[in-house]
N, C-alpha and C. Protein backbone atom coordinates (compact mmCIF):
# COMPACT_ATOMS: atom_id res chain seq x y z
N UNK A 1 -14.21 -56.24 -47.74
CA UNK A 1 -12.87 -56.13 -48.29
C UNK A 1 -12.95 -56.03 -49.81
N UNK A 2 -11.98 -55.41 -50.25
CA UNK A 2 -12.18 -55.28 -51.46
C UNK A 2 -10.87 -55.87 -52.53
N UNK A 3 -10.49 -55.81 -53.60
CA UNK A 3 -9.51 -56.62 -54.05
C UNK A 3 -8.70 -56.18 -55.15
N UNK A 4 -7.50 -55.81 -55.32
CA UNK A 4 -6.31 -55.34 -55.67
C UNK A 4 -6.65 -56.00 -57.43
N UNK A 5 -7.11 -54.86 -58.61
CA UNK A 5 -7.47 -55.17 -59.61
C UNK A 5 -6.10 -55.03 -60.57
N UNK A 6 -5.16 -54.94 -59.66
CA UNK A 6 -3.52 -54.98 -60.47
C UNK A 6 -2.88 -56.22 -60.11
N UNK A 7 -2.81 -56.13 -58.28
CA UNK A 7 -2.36 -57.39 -57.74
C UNK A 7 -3.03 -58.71 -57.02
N UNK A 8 -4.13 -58.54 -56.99
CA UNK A 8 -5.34 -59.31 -56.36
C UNK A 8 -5.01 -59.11 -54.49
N UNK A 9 -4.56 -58.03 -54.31
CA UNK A 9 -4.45 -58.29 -52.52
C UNK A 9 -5.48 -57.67 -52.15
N UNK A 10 -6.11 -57.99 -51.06
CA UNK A 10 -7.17 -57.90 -50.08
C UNK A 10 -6.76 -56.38 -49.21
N UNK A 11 -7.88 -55.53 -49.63
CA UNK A 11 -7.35 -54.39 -48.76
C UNK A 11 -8.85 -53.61 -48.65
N UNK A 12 -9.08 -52.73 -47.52
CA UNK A 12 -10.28 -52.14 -46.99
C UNK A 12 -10.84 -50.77 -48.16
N UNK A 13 -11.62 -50.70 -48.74
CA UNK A 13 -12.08 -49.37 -49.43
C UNK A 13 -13.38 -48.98 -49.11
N UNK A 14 -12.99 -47.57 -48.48
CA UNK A 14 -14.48 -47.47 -47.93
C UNK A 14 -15.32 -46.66 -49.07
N UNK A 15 -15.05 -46.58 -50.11
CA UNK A 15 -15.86 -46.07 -51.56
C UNK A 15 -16.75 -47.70 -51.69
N UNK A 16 -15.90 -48.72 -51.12
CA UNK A 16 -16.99 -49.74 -51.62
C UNK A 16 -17.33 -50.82 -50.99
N UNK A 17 -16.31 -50.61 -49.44
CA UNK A 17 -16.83 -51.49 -48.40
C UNK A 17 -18.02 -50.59 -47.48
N UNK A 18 -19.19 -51.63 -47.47
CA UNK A 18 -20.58 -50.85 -46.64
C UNK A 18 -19.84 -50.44 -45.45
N UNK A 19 -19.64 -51.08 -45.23
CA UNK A 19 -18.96 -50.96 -43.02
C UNK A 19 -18.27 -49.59 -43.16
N UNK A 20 -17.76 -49.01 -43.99
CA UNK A 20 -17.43 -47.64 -44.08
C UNK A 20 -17.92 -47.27 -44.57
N UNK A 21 -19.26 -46.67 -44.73
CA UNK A 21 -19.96 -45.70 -45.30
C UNK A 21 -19.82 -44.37 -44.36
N UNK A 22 -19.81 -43.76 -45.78
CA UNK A 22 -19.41 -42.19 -45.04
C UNK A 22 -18.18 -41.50 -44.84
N UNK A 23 -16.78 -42.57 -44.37
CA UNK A 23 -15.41 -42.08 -44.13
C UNK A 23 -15.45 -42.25 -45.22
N UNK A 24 -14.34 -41.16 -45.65
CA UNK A 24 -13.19 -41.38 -46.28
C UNK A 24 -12.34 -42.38 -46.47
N UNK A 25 -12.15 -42.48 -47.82
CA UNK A 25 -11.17 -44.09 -48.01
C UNK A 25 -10.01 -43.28 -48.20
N UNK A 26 -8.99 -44.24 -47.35
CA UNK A 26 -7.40 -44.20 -47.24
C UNK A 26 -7.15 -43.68 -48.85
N UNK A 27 -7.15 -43.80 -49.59
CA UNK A 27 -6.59 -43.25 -50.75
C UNK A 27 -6.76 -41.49 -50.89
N UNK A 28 -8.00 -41.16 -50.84
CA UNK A 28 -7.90 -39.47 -50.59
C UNK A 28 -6.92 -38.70 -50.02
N UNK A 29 -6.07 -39.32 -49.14
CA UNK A 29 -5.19 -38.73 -48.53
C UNK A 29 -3.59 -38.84 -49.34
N UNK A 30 -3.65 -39.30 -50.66
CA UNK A 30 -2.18 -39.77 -51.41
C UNK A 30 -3.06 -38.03 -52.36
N UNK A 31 -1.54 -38.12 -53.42
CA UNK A 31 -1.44 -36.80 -53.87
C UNK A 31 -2.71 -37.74 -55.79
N UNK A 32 -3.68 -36.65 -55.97
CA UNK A 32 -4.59 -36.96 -57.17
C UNK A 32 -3.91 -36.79 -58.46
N UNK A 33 -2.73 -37.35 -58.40
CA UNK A 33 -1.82 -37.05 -59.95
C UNK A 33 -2.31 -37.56 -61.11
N UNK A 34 -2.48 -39.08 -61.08
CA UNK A 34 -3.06 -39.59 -62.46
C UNK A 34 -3.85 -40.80 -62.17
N UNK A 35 -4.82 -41.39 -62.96
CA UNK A 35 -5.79 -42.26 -63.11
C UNK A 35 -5.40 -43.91 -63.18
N UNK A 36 -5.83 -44.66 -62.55
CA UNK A 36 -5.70 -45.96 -62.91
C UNK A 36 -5.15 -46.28 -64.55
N UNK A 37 -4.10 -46.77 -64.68
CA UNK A 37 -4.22 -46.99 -66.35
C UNK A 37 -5.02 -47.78 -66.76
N UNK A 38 -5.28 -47.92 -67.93
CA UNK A 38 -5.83 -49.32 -68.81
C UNK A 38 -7.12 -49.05 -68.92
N UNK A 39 -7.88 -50.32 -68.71
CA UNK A 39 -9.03 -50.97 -69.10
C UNK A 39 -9.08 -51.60 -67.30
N UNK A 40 -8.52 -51.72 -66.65
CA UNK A 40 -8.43 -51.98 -65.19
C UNK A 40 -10.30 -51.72 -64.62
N UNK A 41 -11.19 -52.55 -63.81
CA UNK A 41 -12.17 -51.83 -63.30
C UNK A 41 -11.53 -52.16 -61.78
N UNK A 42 -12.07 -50.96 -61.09
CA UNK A 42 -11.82 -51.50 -59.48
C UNK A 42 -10.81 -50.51 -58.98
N UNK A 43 -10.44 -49.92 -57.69
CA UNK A 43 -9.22 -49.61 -57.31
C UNK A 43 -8.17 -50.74 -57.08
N UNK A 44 -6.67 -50.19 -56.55
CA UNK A 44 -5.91 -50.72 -56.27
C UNK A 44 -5.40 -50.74 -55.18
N UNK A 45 -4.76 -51.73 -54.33
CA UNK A 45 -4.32 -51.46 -53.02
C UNK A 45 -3.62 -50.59 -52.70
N UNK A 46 -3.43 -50.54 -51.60
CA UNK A 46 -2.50 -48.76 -50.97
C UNK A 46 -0.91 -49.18 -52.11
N UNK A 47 -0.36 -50.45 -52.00
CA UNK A 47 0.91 -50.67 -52.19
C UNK A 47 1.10 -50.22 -53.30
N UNK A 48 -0.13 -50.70 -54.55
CA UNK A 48 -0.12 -50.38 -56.12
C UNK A 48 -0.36 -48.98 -56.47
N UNK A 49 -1.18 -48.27 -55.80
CA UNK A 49 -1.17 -47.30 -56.50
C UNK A 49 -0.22 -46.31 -55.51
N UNK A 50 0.15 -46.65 -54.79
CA UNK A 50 1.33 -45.73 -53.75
C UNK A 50 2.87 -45.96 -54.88
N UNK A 51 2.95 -47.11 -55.46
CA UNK A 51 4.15 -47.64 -56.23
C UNK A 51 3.75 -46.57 -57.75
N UNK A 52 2.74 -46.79 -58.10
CA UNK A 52 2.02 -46.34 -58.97
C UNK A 52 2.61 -44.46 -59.22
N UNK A 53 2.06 -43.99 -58.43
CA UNK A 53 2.42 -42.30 -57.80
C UNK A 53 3.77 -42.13 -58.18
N UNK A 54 4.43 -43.22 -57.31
CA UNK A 54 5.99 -42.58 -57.14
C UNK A 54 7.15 -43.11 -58.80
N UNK A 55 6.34 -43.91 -59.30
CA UNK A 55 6.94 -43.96 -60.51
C UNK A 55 6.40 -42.52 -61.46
N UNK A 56 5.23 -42.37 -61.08
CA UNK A 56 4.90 -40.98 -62.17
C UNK A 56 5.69 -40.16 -61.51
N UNK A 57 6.00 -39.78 -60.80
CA UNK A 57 6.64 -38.76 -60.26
C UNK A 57 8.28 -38.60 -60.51
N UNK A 58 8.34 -40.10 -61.05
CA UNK A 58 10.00 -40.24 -61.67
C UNK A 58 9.88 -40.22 -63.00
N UNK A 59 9.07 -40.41 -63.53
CA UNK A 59 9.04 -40.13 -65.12
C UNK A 59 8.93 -41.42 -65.73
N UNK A 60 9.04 -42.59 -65.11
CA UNK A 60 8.50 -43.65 -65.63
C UNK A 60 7.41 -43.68 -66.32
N UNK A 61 7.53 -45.12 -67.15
CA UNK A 61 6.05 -45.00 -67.90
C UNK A 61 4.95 -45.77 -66.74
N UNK A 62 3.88 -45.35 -67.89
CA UNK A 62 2.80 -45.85 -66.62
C UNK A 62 2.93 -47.51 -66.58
N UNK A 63 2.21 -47.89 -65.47
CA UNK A 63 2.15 -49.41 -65.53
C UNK A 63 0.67 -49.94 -65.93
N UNK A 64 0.53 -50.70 -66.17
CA UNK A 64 -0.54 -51.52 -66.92
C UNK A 64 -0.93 -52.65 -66.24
């Protein structure tokens, strides 16, 4: 399991959980608009960067 470097929640990434080596991690399948902000290391759970997307897509600023 891996761990939400925005919100600390517990969620599966197979870029860095062994037990999925090879699939595809759930995130490849969201649209590649823009980058983690910040200084952040780590991905983010489906919720954060799914929340993440749909504010860029409204013109919000980024979140941090």
């Amino acid at each position: 399991m891996s761990s939400c470097s925005r919100c600390g929640a517990q969620f599966g990434c197979a870029m860095a959980d062994a037990e999925a080596a090879g699939a595809p991690c759930w995130c490849t399948e969201l649209p590649a608009l823009v980058p983690v902000p910040g200084d952040t290391a780590g991905c983010w759970c489906p919720g954060c960067l799914r929340q993440h997307i749909a504010a860029h897509e409204q013109g919000e600023p980024p979140a941090s």
